[in-house]
N, C-alpha and C. Protein backbone atom coordinates (compact mmCIF):
# COMPACT_ATOMS: atom_id res chain seq x y z
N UNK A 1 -12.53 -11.18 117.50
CA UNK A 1 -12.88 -10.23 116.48
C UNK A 1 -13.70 -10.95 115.41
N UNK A 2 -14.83 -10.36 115.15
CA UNK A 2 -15.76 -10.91 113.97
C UNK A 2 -15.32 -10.13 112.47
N UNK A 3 -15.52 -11.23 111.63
CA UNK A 3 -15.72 -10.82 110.59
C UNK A 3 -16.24 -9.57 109.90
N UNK A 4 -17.69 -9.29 110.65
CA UNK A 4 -18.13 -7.77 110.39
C UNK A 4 -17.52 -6.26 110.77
N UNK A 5 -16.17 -6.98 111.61
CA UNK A 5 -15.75 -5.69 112.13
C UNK A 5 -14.36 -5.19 111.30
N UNK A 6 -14.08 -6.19 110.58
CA UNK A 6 -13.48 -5.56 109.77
C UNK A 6 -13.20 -5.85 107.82
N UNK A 7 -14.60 -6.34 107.46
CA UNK A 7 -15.19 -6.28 105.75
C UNK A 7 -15.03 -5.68 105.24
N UNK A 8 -15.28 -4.95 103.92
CA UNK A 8 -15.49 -4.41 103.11
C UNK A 8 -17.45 -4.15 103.11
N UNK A 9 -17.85 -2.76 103.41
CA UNK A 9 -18.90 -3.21 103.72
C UNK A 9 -19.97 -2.63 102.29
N UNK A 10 -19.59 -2.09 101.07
CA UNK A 10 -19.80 -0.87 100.09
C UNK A 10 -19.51 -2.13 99.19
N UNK A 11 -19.92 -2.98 98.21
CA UNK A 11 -19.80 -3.76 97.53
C UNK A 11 -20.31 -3.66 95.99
N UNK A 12 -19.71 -3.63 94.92
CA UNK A 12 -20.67 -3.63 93.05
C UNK A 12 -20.38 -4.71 92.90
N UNK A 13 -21.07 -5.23 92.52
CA UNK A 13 -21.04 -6.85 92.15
C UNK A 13 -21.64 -6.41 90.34
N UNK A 14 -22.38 -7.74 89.64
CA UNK A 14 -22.34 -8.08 88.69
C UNK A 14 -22.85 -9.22 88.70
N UNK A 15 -23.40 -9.26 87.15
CA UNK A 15 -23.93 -11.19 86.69
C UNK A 15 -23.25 -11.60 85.41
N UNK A 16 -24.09 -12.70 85.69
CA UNK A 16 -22.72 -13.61 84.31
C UNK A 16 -23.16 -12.89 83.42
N UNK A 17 -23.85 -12.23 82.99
CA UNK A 17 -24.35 -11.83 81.70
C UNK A 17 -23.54 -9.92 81.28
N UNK A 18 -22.99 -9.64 82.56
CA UNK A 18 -21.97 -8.75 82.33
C UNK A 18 -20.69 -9.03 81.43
N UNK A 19 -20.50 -7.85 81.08
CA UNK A 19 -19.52 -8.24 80.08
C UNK A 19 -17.83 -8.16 80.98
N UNK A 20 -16.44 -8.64 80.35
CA UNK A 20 -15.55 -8.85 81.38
C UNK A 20 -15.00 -6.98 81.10
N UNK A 21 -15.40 -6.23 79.99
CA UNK A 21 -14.85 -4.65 80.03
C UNK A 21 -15.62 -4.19 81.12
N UNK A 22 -17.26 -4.19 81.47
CA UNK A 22 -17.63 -3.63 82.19
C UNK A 22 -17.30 -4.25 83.62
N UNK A 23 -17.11 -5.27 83.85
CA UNK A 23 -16.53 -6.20 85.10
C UNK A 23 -15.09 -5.20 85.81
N UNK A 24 -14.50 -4.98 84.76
CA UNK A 24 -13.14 -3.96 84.46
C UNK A 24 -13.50 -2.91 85.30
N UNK A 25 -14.08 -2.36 84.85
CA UNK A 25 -14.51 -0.86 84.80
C UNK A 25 -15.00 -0.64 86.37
N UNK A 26 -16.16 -1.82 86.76
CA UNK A 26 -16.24 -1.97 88.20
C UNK A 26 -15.19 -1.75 89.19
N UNK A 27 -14.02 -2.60 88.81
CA UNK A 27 -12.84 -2.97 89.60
C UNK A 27 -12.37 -1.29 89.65
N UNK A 28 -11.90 -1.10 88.70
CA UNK A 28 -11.10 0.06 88.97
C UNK A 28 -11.63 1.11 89.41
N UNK A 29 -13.33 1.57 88.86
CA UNK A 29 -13.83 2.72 89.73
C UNK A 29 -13.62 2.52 91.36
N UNK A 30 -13.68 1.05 91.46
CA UNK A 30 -13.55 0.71 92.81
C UNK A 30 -12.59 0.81 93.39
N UNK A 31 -11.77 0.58 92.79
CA UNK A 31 -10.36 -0.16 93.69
C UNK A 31 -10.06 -1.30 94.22
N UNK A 32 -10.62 -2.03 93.63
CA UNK A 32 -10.50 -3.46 93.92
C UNK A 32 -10.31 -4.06 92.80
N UNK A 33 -9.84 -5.67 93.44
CA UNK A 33 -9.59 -6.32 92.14
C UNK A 33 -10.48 -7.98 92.41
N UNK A 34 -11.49 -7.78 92.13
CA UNK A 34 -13.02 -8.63 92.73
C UNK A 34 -14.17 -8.31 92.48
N UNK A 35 -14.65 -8.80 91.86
CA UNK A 35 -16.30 -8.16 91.94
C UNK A 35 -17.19 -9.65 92.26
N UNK A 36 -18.06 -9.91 93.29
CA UNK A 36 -19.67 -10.96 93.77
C UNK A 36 -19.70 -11.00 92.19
N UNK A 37 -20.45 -12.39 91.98
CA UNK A 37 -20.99 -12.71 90.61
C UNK A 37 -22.67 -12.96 91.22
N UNK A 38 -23.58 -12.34 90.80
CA UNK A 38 -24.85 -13.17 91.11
C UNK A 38 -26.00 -12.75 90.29
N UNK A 39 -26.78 -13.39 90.50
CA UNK A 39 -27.91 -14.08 89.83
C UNK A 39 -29.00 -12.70 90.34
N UNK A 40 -30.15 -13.23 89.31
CA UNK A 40 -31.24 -12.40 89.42
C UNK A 40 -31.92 -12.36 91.10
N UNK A 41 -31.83 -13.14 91.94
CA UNK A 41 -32.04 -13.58 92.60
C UNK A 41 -31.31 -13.28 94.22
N UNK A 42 -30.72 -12.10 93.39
CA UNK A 42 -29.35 -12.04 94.44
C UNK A 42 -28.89 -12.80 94.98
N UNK A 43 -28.55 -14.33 94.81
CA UNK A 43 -27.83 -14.67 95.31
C UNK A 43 -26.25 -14.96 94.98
N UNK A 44 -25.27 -14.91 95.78
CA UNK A 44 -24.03 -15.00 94.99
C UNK A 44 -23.38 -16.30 94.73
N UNK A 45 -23.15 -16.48 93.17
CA UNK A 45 -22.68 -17.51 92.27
C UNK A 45 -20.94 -17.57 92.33
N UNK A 46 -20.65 -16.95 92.61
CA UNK A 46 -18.98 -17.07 92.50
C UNK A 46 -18.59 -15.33 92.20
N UNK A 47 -17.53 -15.48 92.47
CA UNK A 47 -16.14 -14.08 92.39
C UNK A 47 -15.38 -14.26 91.17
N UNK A 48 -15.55 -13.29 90.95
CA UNK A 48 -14.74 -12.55 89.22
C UNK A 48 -13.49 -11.75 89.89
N UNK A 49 -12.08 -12.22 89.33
CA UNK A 49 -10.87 -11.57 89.83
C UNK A 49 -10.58 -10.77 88.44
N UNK A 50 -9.56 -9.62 88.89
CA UNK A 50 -9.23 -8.94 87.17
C UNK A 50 -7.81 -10.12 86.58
N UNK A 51 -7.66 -10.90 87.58
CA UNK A 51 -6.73 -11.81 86.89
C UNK A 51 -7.48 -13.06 86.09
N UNK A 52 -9.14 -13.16 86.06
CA UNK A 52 -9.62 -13.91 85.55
C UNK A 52 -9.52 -13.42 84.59
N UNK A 53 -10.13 -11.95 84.38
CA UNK A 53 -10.68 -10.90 83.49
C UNK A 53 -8.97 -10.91 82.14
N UNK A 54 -8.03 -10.71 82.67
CA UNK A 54 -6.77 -10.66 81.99
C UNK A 54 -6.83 -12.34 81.44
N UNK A 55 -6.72 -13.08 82.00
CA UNK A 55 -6.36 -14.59 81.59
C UNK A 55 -7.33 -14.96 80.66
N UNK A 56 -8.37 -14.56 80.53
CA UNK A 56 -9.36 -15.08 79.75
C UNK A 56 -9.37 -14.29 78.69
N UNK A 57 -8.87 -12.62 78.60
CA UNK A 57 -8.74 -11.70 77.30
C UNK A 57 -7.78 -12.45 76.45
N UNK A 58 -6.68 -13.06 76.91
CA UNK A 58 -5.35 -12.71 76.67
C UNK A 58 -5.76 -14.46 76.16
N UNK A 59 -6.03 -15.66 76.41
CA UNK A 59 -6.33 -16.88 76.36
C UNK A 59 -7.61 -17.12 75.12
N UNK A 60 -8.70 -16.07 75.28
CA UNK A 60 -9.64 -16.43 74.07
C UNK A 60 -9.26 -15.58 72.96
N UNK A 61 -8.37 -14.46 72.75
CA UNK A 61 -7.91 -14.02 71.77
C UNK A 61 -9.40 -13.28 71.13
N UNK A 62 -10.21 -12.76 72.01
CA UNK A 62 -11.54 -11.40 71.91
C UNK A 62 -11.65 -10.46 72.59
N UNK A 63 -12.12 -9.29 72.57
CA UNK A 63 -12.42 -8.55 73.24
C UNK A 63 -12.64 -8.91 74.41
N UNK A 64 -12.69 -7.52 75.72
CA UNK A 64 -13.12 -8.15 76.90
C UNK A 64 -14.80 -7.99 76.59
N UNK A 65 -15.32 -6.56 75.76
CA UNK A 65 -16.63 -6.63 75.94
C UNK A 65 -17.37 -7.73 74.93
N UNK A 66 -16.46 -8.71 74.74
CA UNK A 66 -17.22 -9.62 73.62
C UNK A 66 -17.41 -10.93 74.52
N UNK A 67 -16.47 -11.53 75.75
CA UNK A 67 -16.70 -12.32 76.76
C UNK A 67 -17.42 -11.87 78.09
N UNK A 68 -18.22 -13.05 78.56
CA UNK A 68 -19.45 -12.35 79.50
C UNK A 68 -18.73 -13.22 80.51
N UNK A 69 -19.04 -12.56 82.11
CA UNK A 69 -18.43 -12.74 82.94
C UNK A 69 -18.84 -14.76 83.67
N UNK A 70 -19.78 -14.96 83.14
CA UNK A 70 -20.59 -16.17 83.04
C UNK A 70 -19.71 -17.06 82.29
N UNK A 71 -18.53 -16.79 81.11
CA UNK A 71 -17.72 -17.55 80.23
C UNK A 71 -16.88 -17.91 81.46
N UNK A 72 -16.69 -16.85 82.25
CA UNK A 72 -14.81 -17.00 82.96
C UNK A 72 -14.53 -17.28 84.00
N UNK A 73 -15.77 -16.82 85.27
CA UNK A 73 -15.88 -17.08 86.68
C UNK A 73 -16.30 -18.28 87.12
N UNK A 74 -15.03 -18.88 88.23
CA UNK A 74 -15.46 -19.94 88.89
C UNK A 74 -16.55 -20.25 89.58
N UNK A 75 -17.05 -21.18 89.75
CA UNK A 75 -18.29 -21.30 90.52
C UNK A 75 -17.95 -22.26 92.05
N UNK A 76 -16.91 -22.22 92.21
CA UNK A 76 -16.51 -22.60 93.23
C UNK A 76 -16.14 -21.35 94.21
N UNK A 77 -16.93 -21.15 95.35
CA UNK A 77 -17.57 -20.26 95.85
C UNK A 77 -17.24 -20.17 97.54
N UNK A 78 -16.36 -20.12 98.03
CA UNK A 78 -15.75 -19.77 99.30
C UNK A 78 -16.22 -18.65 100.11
N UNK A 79 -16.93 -19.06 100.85
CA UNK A 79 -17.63 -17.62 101.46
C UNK A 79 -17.80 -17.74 103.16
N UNK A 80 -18.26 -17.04 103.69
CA UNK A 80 -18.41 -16.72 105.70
C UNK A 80 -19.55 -15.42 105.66
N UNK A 81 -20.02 -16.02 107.20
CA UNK A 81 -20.93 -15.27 107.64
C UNK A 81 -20.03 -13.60 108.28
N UNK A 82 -21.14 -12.37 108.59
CA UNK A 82 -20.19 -11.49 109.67
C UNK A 82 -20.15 -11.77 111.23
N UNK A 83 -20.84 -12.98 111.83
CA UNK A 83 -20.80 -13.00 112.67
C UNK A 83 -19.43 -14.05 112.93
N UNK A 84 -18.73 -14.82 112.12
CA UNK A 84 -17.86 -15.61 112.37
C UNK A 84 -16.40 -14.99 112.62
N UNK A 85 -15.67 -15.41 113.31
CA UNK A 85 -14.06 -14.71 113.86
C UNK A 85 -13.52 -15.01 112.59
N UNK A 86 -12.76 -14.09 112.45
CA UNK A 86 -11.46 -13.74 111.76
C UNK A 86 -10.94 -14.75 111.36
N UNK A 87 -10.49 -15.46 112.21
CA UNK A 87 -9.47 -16.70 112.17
C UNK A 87 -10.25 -17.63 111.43
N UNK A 88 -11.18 -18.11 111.61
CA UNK A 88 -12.18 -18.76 110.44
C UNK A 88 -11.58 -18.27 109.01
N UNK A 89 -11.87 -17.18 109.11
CA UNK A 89 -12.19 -16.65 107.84
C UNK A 89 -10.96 -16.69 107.37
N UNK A 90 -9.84 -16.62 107.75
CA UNK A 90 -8.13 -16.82 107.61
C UNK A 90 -8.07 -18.35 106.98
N UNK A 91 -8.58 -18.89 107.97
CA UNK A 91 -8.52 -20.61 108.12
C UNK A 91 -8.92 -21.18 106.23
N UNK A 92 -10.58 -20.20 106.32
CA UNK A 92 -11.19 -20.62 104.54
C UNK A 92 -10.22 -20.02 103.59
N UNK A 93 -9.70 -18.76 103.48
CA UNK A 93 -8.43 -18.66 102.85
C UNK A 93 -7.56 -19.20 102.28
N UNK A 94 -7.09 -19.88 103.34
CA UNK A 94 -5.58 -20.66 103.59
C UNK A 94 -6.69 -22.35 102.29
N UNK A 95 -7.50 -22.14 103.03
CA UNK A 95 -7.88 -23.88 102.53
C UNK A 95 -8.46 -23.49 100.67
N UNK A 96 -8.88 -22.56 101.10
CA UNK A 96 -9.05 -22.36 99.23
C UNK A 96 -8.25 -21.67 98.31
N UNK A 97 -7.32 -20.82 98.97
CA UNK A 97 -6.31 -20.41 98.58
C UNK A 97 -6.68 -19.09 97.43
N UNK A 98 -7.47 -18.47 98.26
CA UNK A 98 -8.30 -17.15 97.91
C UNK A 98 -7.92 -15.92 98.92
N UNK A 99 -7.88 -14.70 98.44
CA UNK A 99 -7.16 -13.72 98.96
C UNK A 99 -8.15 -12.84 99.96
N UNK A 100 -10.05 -13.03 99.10
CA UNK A 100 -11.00 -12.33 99.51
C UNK A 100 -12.10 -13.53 99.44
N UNK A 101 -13.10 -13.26 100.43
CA UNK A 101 -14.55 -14.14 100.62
C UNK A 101 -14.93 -13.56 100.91
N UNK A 102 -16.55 -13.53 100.00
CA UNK A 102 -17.70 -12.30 100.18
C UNK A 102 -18.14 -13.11 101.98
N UNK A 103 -18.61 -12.11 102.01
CA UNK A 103 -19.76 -12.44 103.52
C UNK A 103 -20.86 -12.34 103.35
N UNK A 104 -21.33 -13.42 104.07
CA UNK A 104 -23.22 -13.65 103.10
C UNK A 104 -23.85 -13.81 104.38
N UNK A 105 -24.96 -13.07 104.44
CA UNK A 105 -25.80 -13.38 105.98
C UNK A 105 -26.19 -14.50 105.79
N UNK A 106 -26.97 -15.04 106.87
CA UNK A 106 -27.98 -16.30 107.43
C UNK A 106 -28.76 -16.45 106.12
N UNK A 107 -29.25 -15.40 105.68
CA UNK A 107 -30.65 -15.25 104.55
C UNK A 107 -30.26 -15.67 103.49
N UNK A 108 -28.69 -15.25 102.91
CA UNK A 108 -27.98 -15.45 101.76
C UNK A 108 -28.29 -13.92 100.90
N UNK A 109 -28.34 -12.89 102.09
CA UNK A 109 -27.60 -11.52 101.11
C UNK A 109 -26.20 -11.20 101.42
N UNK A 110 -25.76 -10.40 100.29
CA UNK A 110 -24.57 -10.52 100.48
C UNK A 110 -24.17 -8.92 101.25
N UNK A 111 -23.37 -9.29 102.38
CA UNK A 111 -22.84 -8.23 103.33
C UNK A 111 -21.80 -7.33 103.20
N UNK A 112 -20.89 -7.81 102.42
CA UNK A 112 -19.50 -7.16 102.11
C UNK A 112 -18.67 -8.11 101.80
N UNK A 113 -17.13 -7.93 101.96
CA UNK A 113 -16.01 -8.77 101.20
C UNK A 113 -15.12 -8.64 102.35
N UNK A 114 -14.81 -9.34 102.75
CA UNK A 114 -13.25 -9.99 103.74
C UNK A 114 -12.23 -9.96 102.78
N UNK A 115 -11.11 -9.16 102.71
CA UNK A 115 -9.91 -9.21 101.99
C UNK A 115 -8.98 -9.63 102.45
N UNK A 116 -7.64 -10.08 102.73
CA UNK A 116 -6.55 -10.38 103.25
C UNK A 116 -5.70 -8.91 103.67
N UNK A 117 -6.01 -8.14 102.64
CA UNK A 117 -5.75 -6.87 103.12
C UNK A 117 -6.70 -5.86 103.95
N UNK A 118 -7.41 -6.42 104.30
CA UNK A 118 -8.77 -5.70 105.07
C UNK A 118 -8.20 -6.18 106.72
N UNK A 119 -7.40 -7.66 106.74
CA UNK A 119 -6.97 -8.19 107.82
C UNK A 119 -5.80 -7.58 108.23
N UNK A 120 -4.97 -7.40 107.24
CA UNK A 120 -3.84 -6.91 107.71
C UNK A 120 -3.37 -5.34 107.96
N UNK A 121 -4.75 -4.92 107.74
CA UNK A 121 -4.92 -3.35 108.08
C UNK A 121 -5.41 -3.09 109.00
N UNK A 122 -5.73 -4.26 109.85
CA UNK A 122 -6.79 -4.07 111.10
C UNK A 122 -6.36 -4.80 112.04
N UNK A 123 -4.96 -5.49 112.01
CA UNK A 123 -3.91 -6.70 112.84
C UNK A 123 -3.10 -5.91 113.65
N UNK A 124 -2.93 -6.02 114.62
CA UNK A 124 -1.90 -5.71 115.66
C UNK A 124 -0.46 -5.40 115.77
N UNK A 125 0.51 -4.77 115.17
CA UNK A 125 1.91 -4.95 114.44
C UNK A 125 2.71 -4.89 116.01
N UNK A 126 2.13 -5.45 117.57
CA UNK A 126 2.60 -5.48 118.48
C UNK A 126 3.56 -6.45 118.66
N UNK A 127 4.82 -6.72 118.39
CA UNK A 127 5.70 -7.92 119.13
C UNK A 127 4.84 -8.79 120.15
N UNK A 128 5.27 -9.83 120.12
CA UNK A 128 4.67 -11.04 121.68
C UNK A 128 2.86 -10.19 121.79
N UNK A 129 1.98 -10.20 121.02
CA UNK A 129 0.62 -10.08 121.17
C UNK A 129 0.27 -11.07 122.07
N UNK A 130 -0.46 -11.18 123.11
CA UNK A 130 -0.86 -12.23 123.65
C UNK A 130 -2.33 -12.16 123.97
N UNK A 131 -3.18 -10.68 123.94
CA UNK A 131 -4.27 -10.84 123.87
C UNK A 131 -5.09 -11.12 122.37
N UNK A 132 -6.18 -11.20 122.71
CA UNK A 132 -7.52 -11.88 121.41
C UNK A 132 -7.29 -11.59 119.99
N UNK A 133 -6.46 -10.07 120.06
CA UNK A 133 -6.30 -9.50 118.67
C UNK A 133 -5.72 -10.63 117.43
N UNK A 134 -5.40 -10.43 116.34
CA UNK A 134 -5.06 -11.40 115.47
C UNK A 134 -3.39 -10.02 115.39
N UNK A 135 -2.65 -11.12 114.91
CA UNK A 135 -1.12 -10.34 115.00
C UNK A 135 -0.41 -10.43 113.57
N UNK A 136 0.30 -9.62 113.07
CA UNK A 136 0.95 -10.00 111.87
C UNK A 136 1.47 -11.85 111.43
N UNK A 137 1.60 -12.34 112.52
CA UNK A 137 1.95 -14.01 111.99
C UNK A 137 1.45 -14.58 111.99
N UNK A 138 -0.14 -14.31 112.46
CA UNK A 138 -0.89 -15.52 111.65
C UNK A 138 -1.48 -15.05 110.83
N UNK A 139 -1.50 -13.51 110.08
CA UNK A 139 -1.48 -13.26 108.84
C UNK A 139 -0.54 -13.59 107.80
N UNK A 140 0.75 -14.02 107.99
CA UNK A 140 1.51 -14.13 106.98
C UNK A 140 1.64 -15.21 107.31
N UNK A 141 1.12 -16.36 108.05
CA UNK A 141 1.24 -17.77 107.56
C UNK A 141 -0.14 -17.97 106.66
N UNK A 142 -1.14 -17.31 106.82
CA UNK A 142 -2.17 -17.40 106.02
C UNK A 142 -1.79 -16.84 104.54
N UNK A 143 -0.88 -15.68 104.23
CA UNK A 143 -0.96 -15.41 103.43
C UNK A 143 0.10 -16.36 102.32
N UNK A 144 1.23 -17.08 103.33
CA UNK A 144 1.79 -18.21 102.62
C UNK A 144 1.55 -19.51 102.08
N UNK A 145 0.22 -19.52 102.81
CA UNK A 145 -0.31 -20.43 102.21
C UNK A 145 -0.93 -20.36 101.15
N UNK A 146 -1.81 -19.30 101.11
CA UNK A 146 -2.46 -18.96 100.12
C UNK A 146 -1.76 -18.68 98.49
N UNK A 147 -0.40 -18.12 98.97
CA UNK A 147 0.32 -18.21 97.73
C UNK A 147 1.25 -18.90 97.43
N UNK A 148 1.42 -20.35 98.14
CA UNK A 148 1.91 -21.39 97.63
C UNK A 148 1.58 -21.93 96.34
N UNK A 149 2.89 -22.35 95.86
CA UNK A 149 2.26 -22.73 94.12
C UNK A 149 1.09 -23.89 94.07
N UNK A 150 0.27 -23.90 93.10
CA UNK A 150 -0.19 -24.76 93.21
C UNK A 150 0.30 -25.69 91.78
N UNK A 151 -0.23 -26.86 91.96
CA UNK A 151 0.34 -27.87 90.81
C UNK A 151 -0.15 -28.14 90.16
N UNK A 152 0.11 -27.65 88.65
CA UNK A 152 -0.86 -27.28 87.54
C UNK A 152 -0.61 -28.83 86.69
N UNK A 153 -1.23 -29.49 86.37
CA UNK A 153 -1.57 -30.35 84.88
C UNK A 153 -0.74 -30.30 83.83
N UNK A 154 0.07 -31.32 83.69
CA UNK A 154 1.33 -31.07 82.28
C UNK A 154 -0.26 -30.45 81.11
N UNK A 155 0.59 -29.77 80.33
CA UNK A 155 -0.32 -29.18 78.97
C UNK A 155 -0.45 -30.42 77.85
């Protein structure tokens, strides 16, 4: 199973120069909690979470429309093609410990979003799976990894 067969394929993204209310506003018309960060250029710079969007309201003590999404989003940038399997894309997950990775063609446009929940809506809930499909357990070892604590820096 490839990547493209089961993305997010309807994507709003945003640039740093967005503000984190309108970043907001994205998410929720959407239903998601993610928005692509990119450049004039379309290309994509990093992913804006609404837990950035909260941590950074609540941490700089301003408005959200007074911080631009360019203040808050990582630029460390985890991403897959749609032609690559699933399990890849599980695999970059687990190793960056990210829930969603946009999918970027060959060219570097961006295709849609791989969610963890995009996987597990499209996984096999068959006991003893033994064909190609991906099965609930190697979704939830991916997803344990991913939400293993990580080890934060005394303050």
């Amino acid at each position: 199973m490839h990547v493209k067969d089961v993305m997010t394929r309807h994507v709003q993204v945003c640039t740093p120069d967005t503000n984190l209310g309108a970043a907001a506003m994205i998410m929720w018309k959407n239903d998601c909690g993610v928005v692509p960060v990119m450049n004039d250029d379309t290309k994509v710079l990093g992913m804006i979470t609404d837990r950035d969007i909260c941590m950074a309201v609540a941490t700089k003590h301003r408005l959200a429309s007074d911080i631009t999404v360019g203040d808050v989003f990582s630029g460390n940038l985890y991403a897959c093609n749609p032609q690559e399997d699933v399990r890849e894309a599980l695999k970059l997950m687990r190793a960056g410990k990210v829930r969603r990775l946009p999918v970027i063609s060959a060219n570097g446009t961006l295709q849609g979003i791989i969610s963890i929940n995009d996987v597990i809506l499209y996984a096999n809930d068959e006991v003893g799976v033994t064909r190609s499909e991906l099965c609930y357990e190697e979704i939830v070892h991916t997803l344990k990894d991913i939400c293993a604590r990580r080890i934060r820096a005394a303050a």
